[in-house]
Protein backbone atom coordinates (compact mmCIF):
# COMPACT_ATOMS: atom_id res chain seq x y z
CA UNK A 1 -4.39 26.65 -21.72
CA UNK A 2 -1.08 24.60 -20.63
CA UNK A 3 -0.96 21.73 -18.85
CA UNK A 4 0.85 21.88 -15.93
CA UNK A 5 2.34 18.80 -15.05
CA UNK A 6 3.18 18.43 -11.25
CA UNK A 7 5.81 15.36 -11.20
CA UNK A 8 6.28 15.98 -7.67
CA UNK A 9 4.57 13.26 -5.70
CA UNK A 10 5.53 14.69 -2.01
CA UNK A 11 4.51 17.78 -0.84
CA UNK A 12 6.63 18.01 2.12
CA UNK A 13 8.57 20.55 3.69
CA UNK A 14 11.48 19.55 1.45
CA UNK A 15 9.63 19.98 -1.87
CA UNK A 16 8.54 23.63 -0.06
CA UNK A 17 12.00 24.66 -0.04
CA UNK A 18 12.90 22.93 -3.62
CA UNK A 19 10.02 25.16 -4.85
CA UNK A 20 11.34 27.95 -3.19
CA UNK A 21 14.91 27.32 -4.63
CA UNK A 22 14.00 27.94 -7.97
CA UNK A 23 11.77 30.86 -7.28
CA UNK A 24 8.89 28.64 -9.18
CA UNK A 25 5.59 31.24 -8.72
CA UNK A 26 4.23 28.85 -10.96
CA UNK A 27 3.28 26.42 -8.53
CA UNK A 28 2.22 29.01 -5.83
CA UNK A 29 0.28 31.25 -8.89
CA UNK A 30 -1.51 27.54 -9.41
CA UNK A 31 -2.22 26.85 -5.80
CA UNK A 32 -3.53 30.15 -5.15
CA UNK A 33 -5.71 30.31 -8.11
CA UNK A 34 -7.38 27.05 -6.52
CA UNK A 35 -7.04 27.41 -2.48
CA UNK A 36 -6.84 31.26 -2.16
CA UNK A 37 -9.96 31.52 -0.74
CA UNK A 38 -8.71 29.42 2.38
CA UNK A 39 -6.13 32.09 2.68
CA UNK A 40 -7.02 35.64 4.93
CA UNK A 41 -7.61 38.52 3.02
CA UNK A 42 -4.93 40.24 4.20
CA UNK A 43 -2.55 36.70 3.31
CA UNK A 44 -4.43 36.76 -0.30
CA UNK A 45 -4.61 40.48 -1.25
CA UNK A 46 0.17 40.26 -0.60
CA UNK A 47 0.07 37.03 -2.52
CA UNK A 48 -2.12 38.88 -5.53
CA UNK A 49 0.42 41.76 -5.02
CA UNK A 50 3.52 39.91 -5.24
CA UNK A 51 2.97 37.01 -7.78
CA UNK A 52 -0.21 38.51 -9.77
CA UNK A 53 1.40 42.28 -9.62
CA UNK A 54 5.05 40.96 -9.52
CA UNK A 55 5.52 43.63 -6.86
CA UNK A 56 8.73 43.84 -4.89
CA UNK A 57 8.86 42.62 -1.12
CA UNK A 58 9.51 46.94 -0.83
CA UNK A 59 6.93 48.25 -2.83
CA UNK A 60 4.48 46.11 -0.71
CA UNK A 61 5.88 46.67 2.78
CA UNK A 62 5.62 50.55 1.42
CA UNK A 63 1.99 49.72 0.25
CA UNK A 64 0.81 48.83 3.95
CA UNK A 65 3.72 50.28 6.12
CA UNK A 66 5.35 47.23 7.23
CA UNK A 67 9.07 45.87 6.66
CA UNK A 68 9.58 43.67 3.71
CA UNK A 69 10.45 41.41 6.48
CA UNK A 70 6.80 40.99 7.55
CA UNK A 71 5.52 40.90 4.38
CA UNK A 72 8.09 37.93 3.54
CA UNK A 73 6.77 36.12 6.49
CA UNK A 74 3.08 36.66 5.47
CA UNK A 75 4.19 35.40 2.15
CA UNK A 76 5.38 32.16 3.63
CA UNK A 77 2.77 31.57 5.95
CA UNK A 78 0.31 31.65 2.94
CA UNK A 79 2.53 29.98 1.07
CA UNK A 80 3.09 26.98 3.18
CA UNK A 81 -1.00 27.15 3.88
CA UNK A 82 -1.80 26.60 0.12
CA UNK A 83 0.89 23.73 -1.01
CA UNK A 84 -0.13 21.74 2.96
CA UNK A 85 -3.93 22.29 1.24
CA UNK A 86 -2.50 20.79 -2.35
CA UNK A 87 -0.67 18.14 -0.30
CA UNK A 88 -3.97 17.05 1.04
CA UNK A 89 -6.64 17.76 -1.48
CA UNK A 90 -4.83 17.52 -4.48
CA UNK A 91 -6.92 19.42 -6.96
CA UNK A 92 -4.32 20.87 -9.17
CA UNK A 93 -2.89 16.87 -9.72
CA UNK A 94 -6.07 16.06 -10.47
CA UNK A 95 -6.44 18.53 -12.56
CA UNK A 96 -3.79 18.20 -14.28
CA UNK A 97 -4.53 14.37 -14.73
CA UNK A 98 -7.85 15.26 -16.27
CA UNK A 99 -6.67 17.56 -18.95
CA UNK A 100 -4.29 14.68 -19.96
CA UNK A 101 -6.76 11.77 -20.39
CA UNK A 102 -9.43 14.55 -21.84
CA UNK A 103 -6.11 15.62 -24.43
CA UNK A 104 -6.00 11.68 -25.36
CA UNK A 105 -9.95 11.48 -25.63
CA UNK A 106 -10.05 14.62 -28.41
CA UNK A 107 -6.87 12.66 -29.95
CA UNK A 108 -8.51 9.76 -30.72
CA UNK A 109 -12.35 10.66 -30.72
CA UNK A 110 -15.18 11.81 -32.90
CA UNK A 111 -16.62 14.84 -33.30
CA UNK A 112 -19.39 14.39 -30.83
CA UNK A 113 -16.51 13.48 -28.22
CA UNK A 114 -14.25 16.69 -29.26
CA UNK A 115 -17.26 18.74 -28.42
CA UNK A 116 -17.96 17.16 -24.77
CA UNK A 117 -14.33 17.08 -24.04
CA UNK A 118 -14.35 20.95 -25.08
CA UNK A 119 -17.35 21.40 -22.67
CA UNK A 120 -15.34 19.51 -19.87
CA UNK A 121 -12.54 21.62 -20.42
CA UNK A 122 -14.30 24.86 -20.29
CA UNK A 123 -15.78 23.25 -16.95
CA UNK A 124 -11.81 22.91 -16.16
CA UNK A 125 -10.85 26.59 -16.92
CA UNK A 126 -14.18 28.33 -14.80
């Protein structure tokens, strides 16, 4: 599994929009994976639709008879809901953190210390 590395250290309404620039669905694929639950089910079943599905804004405003504007604003709402919940939790940094210093522990251990760091990580991944 990659690591994703999240350099950004403010989670602001600036990185938001930076995100948003470069179309990144990696970051709101991450979050979601993480904080969907927090989400509604109507917020969580466009987000799996859009980013899971790579569905168009039209296909899903077709899907529930809506305008693509709507489902854009849903999109955001849930959006902005899950990187304000990485902004204060920070799971996925941490995360990310701990598959580093586990990478550097397999480096430079022994077999008995590959094997826990391959239990942590399968702890990571479920």
């Amino acid at each position: 599994m990659p690591v994703y590395n999240i350099k950004e250290k403010c989670f602001n309404k600036y990185f938001y929009l930076k995100a948003m620039e470069k179309k990144d669905k990696l970051y709101i694929g991450l979050y979601n994976d993480y904080y969907g639950a927090l989400l509604t089910d109507y917020q969580r079943e466009l987000v799996d639709m859009y980013y899971n599905r790579d569905m168009s804004l039209g296909e899903i405003a077709e899907a529930h008879s809506i305008s693509p504007q709507g489902v854009s604003d849903t999109l955001k709402r849930a959006e902005r809901t899950l990187i304000e919940t990485e902004r204060k939790l920070k799971m996925v940094e941490k995360s990310d953190k701990l598959r580093i210093l586990l990478d550097e522990m397999e480096k430079y251990g022994d077999e008995r210390v590959a094997q826990m760091v391959k239990k942590a990580k399968d702890l990571l991944d479920n």
